[in-house]
C-alpha atoms as a PDB file:
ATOM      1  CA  UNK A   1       0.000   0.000   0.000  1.00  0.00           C
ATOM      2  CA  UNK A   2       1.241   3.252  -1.308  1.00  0.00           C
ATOM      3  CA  UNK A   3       2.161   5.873   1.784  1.00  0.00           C
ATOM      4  CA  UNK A   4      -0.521   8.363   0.737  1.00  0.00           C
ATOM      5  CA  UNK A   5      -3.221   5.359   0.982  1.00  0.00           C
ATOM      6  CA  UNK A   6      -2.259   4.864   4.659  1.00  0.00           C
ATOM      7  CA  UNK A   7      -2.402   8.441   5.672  1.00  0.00           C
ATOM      8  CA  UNK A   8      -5.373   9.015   3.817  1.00  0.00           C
ATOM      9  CA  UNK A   9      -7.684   7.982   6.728  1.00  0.00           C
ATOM     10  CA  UNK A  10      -5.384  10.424   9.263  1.00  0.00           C
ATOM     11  CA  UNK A  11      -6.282  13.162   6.639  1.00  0.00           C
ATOM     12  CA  UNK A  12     -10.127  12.685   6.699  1.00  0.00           C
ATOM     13  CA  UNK A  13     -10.133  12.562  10.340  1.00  0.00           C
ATOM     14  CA  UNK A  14      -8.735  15.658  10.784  1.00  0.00           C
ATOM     15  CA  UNK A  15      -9.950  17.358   7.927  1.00  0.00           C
ATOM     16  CA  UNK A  16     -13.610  16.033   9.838  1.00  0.00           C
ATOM     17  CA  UNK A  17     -12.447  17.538  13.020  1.00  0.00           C
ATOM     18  CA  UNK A  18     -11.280  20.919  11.362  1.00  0.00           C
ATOM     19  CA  UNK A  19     -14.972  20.775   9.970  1.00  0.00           C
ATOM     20  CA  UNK A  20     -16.485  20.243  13.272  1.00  0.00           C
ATOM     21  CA  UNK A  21     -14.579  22.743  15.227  1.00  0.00           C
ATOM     22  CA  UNK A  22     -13.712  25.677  12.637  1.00  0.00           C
ATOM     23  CA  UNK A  23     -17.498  27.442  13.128  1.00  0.00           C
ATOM     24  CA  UNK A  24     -16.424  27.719  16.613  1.00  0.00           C
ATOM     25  CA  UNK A  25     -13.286  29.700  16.104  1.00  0.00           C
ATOM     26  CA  UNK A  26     -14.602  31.918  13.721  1.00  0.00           C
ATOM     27  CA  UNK A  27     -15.855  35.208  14.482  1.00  0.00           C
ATOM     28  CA  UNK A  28     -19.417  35.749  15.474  1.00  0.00           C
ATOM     29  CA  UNK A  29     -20.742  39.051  13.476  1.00  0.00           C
ATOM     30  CA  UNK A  30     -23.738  38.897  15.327  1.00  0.00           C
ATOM     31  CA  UNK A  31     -22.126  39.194  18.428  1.00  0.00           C
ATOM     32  CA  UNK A  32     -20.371  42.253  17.367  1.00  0.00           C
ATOM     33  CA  UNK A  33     -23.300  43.659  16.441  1.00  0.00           C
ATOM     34  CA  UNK A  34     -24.859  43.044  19.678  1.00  0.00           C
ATOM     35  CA  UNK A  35     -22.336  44.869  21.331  1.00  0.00           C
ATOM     36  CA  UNK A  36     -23.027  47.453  19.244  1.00  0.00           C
ATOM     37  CA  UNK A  37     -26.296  47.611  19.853  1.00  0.00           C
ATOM     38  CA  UNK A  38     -25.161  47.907  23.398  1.00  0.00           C
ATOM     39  CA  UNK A  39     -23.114  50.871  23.051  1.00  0.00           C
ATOM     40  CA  UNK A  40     -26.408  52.699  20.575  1.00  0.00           C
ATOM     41  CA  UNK A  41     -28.205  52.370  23.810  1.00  0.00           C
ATOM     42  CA  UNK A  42     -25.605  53.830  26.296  1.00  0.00           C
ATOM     43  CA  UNK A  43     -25.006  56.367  23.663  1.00  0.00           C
ATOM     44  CA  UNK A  44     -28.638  57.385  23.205  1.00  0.00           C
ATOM     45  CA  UNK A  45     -29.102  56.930  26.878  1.00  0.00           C
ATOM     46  CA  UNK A  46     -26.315  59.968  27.543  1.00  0.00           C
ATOM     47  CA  UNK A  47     -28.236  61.998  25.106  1.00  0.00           C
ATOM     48  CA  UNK A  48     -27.646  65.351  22.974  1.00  0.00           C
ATOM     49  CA  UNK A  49     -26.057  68.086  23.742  1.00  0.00           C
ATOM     50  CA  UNK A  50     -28.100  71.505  24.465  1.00  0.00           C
ATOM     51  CA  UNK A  51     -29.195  72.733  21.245  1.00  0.00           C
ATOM     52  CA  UNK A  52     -28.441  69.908  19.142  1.00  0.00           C
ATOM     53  CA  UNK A  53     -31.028  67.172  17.544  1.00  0.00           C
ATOM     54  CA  UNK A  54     -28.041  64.496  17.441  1.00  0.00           C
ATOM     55  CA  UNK A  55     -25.995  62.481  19.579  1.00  0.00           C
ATOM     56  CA  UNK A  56     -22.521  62.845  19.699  1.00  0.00           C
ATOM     57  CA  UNK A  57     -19.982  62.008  22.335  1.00  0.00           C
ATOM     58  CA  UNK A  58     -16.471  61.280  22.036  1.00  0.00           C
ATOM     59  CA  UNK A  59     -14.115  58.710  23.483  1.00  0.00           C
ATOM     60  CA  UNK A  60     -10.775  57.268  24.321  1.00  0.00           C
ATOM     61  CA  UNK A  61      -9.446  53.539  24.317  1.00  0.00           C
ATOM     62  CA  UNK A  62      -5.907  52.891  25.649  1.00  0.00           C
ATOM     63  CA  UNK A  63      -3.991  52.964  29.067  1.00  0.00           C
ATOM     64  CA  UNK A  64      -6.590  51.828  32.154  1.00  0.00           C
ATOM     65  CA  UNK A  65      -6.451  54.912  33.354  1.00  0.00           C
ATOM     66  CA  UNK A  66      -8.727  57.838  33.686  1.00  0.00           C
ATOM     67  CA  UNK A  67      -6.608  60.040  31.520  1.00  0.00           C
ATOM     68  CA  UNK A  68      -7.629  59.989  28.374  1.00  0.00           C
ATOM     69  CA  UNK A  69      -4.247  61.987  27.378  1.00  0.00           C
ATOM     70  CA  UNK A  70      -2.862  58.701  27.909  1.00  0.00           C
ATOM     71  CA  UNK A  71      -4.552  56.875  25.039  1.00  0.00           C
ATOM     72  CA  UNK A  72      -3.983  56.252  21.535  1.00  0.00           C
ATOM     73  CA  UNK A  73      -7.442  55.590  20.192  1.00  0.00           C
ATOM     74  CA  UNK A  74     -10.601  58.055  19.692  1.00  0.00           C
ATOM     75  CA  UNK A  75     -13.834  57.465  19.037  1.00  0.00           C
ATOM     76  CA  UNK A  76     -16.716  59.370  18.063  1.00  0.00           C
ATOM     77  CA  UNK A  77     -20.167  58.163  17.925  1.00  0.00           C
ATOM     78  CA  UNK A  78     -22.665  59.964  16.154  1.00  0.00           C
ATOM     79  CA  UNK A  79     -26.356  59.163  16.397  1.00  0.00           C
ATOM     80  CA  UNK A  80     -29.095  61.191  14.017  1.00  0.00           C
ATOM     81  CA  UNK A  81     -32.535  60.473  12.864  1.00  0.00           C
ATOM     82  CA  UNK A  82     -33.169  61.756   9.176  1.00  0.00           C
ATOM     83  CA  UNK A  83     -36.957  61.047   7.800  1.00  0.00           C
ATOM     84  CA  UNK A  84     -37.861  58.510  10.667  1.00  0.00           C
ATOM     85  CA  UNK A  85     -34.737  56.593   9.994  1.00  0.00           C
ATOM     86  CA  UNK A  86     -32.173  56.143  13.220  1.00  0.00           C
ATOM     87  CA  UNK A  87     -28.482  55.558  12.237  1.00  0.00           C
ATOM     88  CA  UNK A  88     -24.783  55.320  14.156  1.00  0.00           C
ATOM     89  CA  UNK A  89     -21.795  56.339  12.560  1.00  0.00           C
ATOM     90  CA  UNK A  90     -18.449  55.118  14.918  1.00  0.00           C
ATOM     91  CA  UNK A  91     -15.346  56.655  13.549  1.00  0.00           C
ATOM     92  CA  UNK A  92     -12.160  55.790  15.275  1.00  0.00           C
ATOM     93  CA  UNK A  93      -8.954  57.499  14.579  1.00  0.00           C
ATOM     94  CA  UNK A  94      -5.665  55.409  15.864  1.00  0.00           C
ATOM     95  CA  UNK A  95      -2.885  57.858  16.779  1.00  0.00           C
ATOM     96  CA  UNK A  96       0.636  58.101  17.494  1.00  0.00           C
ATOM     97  CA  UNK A  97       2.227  60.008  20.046  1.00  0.00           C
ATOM     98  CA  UNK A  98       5.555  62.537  18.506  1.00  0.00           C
ATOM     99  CA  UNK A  99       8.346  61.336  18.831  1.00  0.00           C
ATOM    100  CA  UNK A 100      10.233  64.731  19.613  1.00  0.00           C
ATOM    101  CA  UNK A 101       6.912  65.032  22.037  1.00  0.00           C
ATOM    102  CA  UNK A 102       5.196  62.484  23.498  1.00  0.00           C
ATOM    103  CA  UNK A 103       2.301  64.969  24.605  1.00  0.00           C
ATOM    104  CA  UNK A 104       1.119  65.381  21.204  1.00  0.00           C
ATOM    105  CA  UNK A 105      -0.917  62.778  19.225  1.00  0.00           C
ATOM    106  CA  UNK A 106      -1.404  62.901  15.279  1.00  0.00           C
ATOM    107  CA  UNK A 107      -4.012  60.873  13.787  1.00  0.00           C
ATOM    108  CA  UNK A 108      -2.480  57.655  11.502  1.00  0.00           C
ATOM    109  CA  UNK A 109      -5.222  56.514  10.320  1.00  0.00           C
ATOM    110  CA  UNK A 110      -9.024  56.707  10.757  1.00  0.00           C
ATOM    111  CA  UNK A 111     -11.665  53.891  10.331  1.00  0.00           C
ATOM    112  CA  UNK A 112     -15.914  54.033  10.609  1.00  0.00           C
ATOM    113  CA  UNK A 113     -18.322  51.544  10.480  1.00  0.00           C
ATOM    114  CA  UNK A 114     -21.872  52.966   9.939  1.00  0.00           C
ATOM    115  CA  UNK A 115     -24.859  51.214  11.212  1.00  0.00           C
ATOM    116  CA  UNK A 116     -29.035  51.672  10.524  1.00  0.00           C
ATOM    117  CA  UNK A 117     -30.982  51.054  13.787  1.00  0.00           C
ATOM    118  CA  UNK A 118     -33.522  48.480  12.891  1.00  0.00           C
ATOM    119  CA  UNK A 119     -36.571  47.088  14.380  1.00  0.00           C
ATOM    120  CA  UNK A 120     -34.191  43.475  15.247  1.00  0.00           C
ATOM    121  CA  UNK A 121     -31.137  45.509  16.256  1.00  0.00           C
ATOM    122  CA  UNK A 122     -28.591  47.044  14.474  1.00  0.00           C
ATOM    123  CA  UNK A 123     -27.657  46.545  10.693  1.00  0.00           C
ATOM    124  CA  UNK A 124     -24.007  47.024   9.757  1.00  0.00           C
ATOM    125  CA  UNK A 125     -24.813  49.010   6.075  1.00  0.00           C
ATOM    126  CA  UNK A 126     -20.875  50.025   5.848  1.00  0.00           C
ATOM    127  CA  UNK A 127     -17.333  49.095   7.245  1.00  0.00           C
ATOM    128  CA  UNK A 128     -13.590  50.023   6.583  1.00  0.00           C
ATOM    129  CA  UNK A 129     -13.156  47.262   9.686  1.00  0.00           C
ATOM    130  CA  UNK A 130     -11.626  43.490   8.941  1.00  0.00           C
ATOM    131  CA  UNK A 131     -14.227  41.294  10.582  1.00  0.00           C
ATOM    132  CA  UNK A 132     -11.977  40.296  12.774  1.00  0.00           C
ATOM    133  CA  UNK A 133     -11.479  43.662  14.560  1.00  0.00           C
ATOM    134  CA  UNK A 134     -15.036  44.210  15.239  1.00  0.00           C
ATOM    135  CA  UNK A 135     -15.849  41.783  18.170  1.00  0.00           C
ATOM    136  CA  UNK A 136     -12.084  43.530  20.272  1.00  0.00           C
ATOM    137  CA  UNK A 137     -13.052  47.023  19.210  1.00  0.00           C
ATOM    138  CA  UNK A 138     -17.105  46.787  20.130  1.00  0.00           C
ATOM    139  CA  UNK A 139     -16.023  45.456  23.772  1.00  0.00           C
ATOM    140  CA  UNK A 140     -13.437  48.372  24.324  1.00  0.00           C
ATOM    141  CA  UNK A 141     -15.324  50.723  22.767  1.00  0.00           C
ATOM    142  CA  UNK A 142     -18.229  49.732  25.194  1.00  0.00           C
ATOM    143  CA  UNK A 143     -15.949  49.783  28.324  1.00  0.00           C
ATOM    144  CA  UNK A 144     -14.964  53.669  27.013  1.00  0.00           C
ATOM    145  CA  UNK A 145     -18.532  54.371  26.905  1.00  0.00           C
ATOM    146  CA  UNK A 146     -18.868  53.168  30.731  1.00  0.00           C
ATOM    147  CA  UNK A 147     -16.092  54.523  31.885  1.00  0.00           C
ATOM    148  CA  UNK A 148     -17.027  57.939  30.662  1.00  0.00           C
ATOM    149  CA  UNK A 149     -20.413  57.578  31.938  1.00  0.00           C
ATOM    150  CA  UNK A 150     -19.120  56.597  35.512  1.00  0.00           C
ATOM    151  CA  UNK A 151     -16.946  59.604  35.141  1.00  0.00           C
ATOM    152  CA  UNK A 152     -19.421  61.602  34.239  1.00  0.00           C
ATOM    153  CA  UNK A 153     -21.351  60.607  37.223  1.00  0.00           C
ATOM    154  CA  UNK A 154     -24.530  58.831  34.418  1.00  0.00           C
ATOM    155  CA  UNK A 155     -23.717  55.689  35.940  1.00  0.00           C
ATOM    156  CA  UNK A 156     -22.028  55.128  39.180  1.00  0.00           C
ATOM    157  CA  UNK A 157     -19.964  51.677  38.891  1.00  0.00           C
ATOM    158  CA  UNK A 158     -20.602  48.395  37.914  1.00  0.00           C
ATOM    159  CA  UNK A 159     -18.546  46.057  35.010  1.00  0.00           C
ATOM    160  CA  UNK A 160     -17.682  47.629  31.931  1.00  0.00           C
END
């Protein structure tokens, strides 16, 4: 029997495994879009500013601290209704400290996803995201949003 006959059985079984478990590593776009839909509602929940018929708050992802000098990632979240339809826009700009000055930040590059508020959830319409950075982005993003709301005195504590 040739060598390739006898591993040919090896092969199957792991190309059946590999079959079995691959769904399970992959990532779940629903579950980034329920975290999403998560941060919509803490979003909405903070409300517009004084004068304005939108939503829009900015925040920071980076160092676990409170100083948002310290991180490297901003977000802005923008939420407007136009002719009955609700929609999110999350652009995040990824910086990079000076190197002849740390203090000061310039944007590298800057990435959105923008999202329709439907009556099941959310509906991702556009994305300059890999769908692998969605799920790690949504949670930070949604720990930002707490954070700033706990700061803000919104919320007083509880998980992020």
């Amino acid at each position: 029997m040739s060598e390739s006959l006898r591993t040919a059985p090896a092969a199957v079984g792991l190309w059946s495994l590999w079959l079995i478990c691959a769904p399970a590593f992959a990532q779940d776009p629903d579950r980034s879009l329920s975290a999403f839909k998560r941060i919509y509602s803490e979003v909405k929940e903070m409300g517009a500013r004084p004068g304005s018929d939108f939503i829009q708050w900015e925040f920071f992802i980076g160092a676990p601290d409170d100083d948002d000098t310290n991180k490297t990632i901003s977000v802005i979240i923008f939420i407007q209704t136009v002719g009955g339809i609700e929609t999110m826009k999350v652009q995040v700009t990824y910086m990079e400290r000076m190197p002849e000055n740390p203090k000061v930040k310039l944007a590298k590059q800057t990435k959105s996803i923008q999202m329709t508020v439907v009556p099941e959830g959310i509906r991702a319409d556009s994305s300059d995201f890999d769908e692998d950075e969605l799920p790690r982005l949504a949670e930070d993003i949604l720990k930002s949003v707490r954070d700033k709301k706990r700061l803000l005195g919104i919320i007083k504590s509880g998980p992020a």
